[in-house]
C-alpha atoms as a PDB file:
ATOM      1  CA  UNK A   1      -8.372 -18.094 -16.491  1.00  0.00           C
ATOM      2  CA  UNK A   2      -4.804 -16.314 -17.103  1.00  0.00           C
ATOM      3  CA  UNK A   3      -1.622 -18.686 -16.273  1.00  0.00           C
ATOM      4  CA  UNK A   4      -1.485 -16.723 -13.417  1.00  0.00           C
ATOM      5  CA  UNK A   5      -4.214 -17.755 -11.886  1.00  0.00           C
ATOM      6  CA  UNK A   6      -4.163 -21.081 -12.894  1.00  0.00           C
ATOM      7  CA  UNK A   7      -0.697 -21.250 -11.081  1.00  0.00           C
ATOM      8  CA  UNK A   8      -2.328 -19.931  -7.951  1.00  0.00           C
ATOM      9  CA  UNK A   9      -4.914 -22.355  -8.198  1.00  0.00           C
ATOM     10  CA  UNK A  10      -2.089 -25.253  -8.597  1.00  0.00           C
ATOM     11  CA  UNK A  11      -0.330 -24.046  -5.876  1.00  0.00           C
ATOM     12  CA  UNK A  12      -3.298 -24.048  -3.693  1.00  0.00           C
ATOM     13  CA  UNK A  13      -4.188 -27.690  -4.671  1.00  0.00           C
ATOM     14  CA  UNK A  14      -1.581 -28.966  -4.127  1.00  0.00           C
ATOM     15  CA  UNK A  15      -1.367 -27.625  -0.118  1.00  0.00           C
ATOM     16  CA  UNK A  16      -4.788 -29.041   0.166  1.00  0.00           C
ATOM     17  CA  UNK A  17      -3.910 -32.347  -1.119  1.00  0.00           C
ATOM     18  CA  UNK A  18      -0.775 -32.309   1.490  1.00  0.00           C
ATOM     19  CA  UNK A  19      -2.866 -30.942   4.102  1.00  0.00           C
ATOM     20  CA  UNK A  20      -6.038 -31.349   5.481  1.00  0.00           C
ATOM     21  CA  UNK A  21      -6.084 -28.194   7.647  1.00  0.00           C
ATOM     22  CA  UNK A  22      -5.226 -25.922   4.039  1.00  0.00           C
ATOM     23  CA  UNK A  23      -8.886 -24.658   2.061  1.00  0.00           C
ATOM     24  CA  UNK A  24      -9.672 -22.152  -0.158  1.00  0.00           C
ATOM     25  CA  UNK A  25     -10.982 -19.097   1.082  1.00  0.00           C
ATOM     26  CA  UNK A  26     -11.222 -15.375  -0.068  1.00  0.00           C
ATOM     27  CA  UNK A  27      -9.164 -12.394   1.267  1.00  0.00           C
ATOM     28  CA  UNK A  28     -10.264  -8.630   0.184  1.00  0.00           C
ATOM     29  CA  UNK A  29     -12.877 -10.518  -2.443  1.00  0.00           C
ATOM     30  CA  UNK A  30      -9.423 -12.508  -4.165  1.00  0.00           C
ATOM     31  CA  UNK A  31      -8.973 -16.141  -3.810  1.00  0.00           C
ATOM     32  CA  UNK A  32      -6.847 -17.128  -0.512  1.00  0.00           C
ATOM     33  CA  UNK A  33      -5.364 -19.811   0.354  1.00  0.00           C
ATOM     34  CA  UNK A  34      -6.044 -20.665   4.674  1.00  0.00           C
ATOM     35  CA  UNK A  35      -4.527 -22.568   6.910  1.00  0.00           C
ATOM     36  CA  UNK A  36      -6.853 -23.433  10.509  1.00  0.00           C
ATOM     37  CA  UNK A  37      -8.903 -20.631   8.727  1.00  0.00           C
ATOM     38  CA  UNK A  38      -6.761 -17.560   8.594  1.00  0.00           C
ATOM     39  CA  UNK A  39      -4.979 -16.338   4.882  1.00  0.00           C
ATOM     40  CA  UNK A  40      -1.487 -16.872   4.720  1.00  0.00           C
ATOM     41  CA  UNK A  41      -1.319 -16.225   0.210  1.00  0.00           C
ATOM     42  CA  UNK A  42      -4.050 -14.730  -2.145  1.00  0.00           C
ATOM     43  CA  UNK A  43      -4.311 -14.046  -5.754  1.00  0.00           C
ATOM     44  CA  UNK A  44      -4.812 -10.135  -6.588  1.00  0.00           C
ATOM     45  CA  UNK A  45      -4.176  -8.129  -9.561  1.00  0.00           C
ATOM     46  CA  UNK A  46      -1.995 -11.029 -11.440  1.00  0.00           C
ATOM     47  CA  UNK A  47       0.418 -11.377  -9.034  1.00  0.00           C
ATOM     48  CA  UNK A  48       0.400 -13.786  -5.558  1.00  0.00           C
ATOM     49  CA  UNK A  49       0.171 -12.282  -2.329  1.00  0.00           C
ATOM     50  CA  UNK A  50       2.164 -13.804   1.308  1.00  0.00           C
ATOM     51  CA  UNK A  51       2.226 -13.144   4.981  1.00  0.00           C
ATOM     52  CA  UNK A  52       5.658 -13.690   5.052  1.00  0.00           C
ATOM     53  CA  UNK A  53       6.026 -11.448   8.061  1.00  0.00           C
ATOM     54  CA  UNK A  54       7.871  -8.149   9.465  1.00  0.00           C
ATOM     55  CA  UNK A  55      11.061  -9.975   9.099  1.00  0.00           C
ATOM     56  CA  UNK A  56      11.436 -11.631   5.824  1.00  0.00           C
ATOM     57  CA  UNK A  57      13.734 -10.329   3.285  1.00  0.00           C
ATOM     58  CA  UNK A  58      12.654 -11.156  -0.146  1.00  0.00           C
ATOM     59  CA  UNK A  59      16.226 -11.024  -1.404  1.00  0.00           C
ATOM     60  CA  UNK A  60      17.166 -13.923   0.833  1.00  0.00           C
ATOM     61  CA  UNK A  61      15.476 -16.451  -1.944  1.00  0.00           C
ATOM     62  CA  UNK A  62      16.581 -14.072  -4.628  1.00  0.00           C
ATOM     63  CA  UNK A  63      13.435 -11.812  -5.019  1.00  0.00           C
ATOM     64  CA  UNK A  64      14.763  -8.316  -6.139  1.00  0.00           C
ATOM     65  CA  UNK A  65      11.543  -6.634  -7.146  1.00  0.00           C
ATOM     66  CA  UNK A  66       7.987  -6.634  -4.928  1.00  0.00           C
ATOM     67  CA  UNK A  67       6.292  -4.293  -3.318  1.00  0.00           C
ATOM     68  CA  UNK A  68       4.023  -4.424  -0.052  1.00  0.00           C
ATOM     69  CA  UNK A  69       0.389  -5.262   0.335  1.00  0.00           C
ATOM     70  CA  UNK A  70      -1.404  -1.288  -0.024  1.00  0.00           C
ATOM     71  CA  UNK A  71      -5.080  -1.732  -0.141  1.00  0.00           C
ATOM     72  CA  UNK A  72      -5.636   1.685   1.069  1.00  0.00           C
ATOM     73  CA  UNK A  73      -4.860   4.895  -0.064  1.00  0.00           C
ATOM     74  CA  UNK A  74      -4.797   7.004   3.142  1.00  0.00           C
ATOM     75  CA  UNK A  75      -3.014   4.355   5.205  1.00  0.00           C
ATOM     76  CA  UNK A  76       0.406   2.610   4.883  1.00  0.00           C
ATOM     77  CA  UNK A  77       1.235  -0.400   3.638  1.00  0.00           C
ATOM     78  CA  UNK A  78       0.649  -3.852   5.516  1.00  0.00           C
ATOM     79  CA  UNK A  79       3.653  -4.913   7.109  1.00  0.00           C
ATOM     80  CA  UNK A  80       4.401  -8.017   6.130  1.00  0.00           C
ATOM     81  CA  UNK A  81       2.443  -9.531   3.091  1.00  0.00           C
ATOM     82  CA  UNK A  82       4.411  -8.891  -0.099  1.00  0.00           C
ATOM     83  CA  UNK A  83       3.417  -8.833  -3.415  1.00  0.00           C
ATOM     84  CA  UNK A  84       5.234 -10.836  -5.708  1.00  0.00           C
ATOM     85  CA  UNK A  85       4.702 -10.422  -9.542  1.00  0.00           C
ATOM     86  CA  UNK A  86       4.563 -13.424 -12.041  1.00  0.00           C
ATOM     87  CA  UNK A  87       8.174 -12.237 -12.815  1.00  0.00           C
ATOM     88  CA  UNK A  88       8.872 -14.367 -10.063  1.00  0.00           C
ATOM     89  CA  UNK A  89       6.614 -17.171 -10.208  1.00  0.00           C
ATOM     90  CA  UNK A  90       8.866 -19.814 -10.017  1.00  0.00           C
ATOM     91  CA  UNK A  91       9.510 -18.734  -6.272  1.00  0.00           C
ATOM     92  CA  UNK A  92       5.747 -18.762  -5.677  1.00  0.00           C
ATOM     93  CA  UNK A  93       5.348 -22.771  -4.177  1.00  0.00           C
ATOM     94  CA  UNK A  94       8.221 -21.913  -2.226  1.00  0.00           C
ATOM     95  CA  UNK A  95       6.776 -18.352  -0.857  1.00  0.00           C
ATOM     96  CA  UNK A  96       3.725 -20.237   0.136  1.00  0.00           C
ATOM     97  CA  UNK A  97       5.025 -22.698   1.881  1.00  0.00           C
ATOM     98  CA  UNK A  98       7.050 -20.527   3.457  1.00  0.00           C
ATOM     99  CA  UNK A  99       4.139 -18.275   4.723  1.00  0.00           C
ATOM    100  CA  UNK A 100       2.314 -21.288   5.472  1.00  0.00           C
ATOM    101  CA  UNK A 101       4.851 -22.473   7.872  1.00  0.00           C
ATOM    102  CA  UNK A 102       5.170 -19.344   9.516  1.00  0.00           C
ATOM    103  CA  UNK A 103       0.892 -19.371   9.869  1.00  0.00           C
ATOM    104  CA  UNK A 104       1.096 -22.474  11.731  1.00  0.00           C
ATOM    105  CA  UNK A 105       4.009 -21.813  13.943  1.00  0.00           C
ATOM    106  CA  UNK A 106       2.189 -18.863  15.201  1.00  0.00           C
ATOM    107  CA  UNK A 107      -1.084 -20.663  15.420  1.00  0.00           C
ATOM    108  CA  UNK A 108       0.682 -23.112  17.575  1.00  0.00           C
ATOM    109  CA  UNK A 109       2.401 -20.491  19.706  1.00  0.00           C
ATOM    110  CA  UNK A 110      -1.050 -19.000  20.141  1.00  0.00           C
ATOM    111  CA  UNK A 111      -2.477 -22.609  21.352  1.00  0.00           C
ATOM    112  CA  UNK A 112      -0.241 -22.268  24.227  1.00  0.00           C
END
């Protein structure tokens, strides 16, 4: 395991530990982290993936370079889940939480 990965998989353990709701799941065969069963981060390619939505701008936690999820090659890219490179990996915990907060805002919104 790179130090990558292991600091996804630190990241992730520590959400579960905090939260109950939080598991490990897989998104496009990559480790994911899920909240109430939906991925809100994954692991891919060495770098961390995060539905941090339409509206989040990267450079507002001082993230200059990342690029936007593109798992296809006739289609655009996924609005909303960014890829961050290890470049950055001291802003991962923070991303995640971040996209985890937005997961269960909208999960709650949904509930109503």
């Amino acid at each position: 395991m790179n130090k990558e990965e292991k600091l996804f998989y630190s990241i992730s353990d520590s959400l579960i530990t905090e939260n109950s709701d939080i598991t490990i799941g897989k998104m496009m065969s990559s480790p994911g982290i899920k909240y109430k069963n939906k991925v809100f981060a994954f692991y891919y390619n060495n770098e961390m993936i995060f539905r941090l939505g339409k509206d989040f701008e990267p450079e507002s936690v001082g993230i200059k370079k990342y690029s936007l999820l593109n798992p296809f090659k006739n289609k655009p890219p996924l609005p909303g889940w960014f890829c961050i490179s290890y470049d950055n990996s001291e802003k991962w915990n923070r991303l995640a939480r971040i996209a985890l907060n937005k997961m269960s805002k909208e999960i709650e919104n949904e509930g109503r």
